[in-house]
N, C-alpha and C. Protein backbone atom coordinates (compact mmCIF):
# COMPACT_ATOMS: atom_id res chain seq x y z
N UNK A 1 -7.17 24.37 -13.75
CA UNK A 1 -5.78 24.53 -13.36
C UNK A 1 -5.23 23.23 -12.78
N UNK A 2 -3.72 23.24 -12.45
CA UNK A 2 -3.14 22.13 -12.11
C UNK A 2 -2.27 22.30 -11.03
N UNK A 3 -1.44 21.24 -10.25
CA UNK A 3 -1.10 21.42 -9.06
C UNK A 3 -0.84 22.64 -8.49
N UNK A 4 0.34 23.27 -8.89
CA UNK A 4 0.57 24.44 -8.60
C UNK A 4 0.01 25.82 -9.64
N UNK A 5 -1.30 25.81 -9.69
CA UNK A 5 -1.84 26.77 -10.85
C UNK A 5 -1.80 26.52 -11.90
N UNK A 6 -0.40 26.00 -12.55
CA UNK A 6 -0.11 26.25 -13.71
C UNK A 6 -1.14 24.86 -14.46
N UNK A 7 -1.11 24.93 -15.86
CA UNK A 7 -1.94 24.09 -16.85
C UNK A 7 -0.87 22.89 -17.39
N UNK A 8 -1.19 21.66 -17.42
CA UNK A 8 -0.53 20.57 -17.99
C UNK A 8 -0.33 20.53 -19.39
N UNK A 9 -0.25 21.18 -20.14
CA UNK A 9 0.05 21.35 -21.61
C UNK A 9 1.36 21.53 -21.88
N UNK A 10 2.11 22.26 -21.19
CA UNK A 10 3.41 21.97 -21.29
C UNK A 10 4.33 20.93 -21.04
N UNK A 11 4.20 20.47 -19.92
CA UNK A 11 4.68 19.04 -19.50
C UNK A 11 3.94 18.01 -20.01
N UNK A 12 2.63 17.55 -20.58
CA UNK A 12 2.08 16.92 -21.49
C UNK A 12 1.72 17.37 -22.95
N UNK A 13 2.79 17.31 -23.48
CA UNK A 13 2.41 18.09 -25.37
C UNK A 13 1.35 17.29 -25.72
N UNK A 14 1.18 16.12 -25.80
CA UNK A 14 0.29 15.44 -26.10
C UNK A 14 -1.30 15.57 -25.65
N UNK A 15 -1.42 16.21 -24.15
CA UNK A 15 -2.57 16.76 -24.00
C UNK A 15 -3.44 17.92 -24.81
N UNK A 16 -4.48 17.20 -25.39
CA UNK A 16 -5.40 18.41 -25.84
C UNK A 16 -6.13 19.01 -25.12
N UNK A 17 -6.72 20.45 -25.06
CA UNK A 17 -8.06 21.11 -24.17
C UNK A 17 -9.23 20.07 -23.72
N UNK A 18 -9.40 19.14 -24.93
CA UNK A 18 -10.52 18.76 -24.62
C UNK A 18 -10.52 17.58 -23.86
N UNK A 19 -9.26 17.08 -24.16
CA UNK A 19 -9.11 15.90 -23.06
C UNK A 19 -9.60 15.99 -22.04
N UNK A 20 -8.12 17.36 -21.70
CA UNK A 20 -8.11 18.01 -20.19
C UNK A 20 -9.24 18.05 -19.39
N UNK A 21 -10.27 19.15 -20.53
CA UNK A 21 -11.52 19.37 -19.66
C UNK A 21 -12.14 18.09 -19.41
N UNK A 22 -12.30 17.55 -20.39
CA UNK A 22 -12.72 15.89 -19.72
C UNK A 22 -12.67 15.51 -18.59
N UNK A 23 -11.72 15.17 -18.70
CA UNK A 23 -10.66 14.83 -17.46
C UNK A 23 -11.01 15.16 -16.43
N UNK A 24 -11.26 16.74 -16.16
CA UNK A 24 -11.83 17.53 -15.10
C UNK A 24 -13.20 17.20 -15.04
N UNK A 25 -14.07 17.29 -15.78
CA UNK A 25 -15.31 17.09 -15.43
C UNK A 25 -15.62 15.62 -14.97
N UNK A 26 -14.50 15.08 -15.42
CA UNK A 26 -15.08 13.36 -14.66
C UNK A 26 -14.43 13.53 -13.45
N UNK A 27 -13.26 13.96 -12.87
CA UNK A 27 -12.56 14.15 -11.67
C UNK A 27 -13.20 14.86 -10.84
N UNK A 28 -14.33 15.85 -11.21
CA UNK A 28 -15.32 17.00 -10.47
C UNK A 28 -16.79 15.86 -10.33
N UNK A 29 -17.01 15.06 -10.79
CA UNK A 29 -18.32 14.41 -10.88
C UNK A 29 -19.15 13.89 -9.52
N UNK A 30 -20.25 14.20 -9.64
CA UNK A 30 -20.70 13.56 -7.97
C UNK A 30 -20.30 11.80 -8.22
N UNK A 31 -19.52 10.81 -9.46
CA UNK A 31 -19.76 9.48 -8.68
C UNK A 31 -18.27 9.70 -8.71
N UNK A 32 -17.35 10.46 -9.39
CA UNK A 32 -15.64 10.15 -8.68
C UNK A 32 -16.09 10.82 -7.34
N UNK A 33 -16.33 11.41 -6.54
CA UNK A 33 -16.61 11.58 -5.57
C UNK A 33 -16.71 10.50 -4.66
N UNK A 34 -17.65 10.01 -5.11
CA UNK A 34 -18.48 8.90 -4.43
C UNK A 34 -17.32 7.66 -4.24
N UNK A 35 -16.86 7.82 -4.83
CA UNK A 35 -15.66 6.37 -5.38
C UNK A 35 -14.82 6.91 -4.29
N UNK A 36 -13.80 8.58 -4.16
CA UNK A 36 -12.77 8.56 -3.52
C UNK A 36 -13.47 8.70 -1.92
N UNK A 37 -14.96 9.12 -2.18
CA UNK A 37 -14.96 8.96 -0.49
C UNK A 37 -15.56 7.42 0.37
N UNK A 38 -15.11 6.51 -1.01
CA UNK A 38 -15.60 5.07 -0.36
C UNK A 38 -14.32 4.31 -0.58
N UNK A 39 -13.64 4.89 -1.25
CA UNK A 39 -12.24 4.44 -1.03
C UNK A 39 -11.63 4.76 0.14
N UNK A 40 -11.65 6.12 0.25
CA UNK A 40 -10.99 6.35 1.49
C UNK A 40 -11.04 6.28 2.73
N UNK A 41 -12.51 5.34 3.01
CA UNK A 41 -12.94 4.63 3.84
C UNK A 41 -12.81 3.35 4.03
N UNK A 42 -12.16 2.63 2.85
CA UNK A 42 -11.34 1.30 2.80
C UNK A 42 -10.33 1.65 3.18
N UNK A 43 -9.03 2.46 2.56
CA UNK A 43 -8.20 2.57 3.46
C UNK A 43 -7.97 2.63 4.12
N UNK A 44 -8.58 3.79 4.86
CA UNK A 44 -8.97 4.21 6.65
C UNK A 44 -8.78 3.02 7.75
N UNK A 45 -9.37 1.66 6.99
CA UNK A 45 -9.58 0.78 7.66
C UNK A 45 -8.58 -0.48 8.10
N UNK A 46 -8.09 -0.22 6.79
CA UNK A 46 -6.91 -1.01 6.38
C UNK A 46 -5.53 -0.57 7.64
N UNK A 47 -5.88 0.70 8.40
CA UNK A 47 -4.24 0.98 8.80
C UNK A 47 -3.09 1.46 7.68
N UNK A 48 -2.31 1.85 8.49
CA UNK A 48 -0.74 1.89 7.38
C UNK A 48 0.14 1.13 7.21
N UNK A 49 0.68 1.35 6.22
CA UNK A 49 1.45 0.25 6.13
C UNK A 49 2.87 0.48 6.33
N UNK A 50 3.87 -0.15 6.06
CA UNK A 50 5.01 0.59 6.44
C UNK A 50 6.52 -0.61 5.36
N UNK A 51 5.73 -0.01 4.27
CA UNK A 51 6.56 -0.11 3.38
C UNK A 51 7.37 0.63 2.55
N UNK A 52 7.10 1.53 2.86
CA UNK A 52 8.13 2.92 2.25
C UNK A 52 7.86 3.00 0.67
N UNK A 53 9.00 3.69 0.40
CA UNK A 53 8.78 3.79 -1.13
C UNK A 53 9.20 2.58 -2.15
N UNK A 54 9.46 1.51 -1.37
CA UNK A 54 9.45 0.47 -2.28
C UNK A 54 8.24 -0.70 -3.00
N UNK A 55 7.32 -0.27 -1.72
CA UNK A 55 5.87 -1.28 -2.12
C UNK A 55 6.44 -2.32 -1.92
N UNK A 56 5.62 -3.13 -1.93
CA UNK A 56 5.41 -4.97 -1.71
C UNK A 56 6.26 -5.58 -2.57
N UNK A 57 6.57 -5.45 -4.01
CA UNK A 57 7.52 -5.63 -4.73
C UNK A 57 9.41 -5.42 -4.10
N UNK A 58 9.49 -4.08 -3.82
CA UNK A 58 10.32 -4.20 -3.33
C UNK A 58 11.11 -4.57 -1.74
N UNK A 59 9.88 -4.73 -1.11
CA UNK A 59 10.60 -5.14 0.21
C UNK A 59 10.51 -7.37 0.31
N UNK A 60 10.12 -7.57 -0.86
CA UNK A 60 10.25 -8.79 -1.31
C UNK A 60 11.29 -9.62 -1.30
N UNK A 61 12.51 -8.57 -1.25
CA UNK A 61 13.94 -9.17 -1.75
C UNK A 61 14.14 -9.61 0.06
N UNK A 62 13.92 -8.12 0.79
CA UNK A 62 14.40 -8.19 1.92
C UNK A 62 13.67 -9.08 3.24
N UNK A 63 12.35 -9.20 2.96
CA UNK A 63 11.98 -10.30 3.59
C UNK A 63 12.18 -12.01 2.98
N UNK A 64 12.52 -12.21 2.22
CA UNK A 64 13.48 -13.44 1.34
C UNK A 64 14.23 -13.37 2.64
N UNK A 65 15.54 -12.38 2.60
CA UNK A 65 16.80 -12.35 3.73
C UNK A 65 16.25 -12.68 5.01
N UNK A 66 14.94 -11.92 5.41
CA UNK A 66 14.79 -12.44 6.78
C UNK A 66 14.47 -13.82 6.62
N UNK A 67 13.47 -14.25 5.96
CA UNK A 67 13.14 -15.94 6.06
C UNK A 67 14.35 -16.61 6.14
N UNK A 68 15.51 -16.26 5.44
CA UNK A 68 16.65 -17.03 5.67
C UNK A 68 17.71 -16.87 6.68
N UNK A 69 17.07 -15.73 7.64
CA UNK A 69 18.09 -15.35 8.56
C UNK A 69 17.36 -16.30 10.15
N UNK A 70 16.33 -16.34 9.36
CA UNK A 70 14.89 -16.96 10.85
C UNK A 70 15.15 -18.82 10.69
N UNK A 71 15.56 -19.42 9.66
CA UNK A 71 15.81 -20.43 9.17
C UNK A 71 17.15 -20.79 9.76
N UNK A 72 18.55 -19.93 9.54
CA UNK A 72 19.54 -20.10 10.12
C UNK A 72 19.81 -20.12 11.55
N UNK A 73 19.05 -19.42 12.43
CA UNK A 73 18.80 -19.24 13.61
C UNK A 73 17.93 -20.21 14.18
N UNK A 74 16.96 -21.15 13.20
CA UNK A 74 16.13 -22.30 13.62
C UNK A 74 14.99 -21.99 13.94
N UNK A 75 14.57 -20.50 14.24
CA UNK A 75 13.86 -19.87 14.37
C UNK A 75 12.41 -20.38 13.27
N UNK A 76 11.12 -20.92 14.05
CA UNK A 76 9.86 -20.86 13.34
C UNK A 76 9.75 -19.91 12.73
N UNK A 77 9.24 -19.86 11.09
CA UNK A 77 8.84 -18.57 10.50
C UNK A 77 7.59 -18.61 10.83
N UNK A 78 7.17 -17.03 11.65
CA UNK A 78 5.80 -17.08 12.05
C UNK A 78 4.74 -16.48 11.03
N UNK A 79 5.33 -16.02 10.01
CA UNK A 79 4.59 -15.86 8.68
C UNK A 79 4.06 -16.50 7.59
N UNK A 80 4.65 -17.69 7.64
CA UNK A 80 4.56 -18.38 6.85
C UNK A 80 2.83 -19.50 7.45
N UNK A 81 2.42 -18.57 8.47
CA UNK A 81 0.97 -19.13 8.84
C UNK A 81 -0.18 -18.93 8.30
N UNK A 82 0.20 -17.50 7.63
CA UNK A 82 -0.32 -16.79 7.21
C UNK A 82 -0.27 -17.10 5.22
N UNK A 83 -1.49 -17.94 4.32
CA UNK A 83 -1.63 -18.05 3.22
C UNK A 83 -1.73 -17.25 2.35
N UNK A 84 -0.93 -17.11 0.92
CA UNK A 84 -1.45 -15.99 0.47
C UNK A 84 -1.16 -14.80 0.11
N UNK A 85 -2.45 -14.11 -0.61
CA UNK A 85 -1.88 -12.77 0.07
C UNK A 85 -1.37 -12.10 1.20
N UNK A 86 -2.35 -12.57 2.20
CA UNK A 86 -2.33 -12.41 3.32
C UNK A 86 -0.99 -12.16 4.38
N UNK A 87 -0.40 -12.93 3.50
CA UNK A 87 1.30 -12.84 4.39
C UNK A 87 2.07 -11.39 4.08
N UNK A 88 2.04 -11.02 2.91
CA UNK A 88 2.49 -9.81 2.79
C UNK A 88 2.21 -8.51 3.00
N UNK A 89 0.74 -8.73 3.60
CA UNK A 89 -0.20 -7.75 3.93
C UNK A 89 -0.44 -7.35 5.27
N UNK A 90 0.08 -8.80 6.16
CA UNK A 90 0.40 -8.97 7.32
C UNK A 90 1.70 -8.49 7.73
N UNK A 91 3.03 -8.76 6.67
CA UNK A 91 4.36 -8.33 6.96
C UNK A 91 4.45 -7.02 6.89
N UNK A 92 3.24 -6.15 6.36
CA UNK A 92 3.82 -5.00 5.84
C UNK A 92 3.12 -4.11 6.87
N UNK A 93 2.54 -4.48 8.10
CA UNK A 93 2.19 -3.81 8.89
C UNK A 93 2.21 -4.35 10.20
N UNK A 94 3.44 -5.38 10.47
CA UNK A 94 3.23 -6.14 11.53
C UNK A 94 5.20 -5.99 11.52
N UNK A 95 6.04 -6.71 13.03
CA UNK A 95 7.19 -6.88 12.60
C UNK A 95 7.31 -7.99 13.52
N UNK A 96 8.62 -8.83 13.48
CA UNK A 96 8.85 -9.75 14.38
C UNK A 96 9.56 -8.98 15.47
N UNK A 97 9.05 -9.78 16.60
CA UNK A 97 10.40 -9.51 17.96
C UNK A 97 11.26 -10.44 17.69
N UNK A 98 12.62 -10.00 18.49
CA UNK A 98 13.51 -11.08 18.35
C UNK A 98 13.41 -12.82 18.92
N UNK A 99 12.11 -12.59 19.64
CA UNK A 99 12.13 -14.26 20.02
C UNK A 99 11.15 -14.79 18.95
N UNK A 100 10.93 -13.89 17.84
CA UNK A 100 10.07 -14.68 16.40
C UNK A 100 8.73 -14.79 16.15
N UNK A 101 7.92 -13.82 17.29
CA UNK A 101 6.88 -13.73 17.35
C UNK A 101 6.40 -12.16 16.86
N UNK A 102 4.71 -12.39 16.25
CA UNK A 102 4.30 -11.04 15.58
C UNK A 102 3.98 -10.14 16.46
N UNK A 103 4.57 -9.02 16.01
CA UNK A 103 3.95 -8.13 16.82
C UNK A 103 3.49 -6.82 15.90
N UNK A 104 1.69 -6.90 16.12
CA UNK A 104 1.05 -6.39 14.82
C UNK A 104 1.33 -4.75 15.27
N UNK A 105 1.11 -3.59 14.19
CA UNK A 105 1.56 -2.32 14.37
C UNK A 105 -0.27 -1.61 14.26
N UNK A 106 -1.10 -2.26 13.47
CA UNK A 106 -2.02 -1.73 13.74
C UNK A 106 -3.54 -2.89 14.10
N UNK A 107 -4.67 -2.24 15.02
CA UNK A 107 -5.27 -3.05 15.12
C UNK A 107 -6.04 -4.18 13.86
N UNK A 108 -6.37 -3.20 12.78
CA UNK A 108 -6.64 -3.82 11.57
C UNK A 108 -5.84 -4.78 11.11
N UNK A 109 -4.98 -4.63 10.97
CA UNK A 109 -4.05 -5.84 10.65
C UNK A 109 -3.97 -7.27 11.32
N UNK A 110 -4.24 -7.10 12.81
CA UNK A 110 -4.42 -8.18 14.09
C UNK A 110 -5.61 -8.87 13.68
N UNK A 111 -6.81 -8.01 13.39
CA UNK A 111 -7.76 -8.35 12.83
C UNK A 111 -8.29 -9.23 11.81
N UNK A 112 -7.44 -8.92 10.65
CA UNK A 112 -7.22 -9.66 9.46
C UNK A 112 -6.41 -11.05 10.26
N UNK A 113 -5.19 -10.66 10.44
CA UNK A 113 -4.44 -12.18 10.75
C UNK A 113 -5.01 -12.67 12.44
């Protein structure tokens, strides 16, 4: 069965039975198991992030605006310390105060940067 009981054959015409069951038996398997409960122990670790429904892609535009609002103000960009990936990974769980300094939201993140 599927989210709410019902079977994905309707909303996927293209799905066959045998896919499906496939599908299920690799999603039921002791190593997907193994995978989502070692994943979810990377995450765990990682903290949250607090990018909403736009992801890293989209809050891209809007930290652009801040770099140029921190620039106009003369303001040090204090992110730009940060190489890398690292900067966006840092922005997305950290915020500035208004005197331009980080102030991280979770310990993991402090950690990393």
């Amino acid at each position: 069965m599927w989210r709410d009981g019902k079977e994905p054959f309707e909303t996927y015409k293209e799905l066959t039975r045998d896919d499906w069951n496939a599908f299920c038996d690799r999603l039921g398997s002791k190593e997907a198991k193994e995978r989502r409960d070692r994943m979810s122990s990377l995450r765990a670790k990682h903290g949250s992030h607090h990018l909403g429904t736009d992801g890293y892609i989209g809050k891209k535009r809007k930290w652009e605006e801040e770099d140029e609002e921190l620039a106009k103000k003369g303001i040090e960009n204090a992110w730009k310390k940060f190489p890398g990936r690292t900067e966006p990974y840092i922005r997305a769980r950290a915020k500035l105060t208004d005197s331009g300094d980080i102030s991280f939201l979770t310990s993991g993140a402090e950690e990393v940067a």
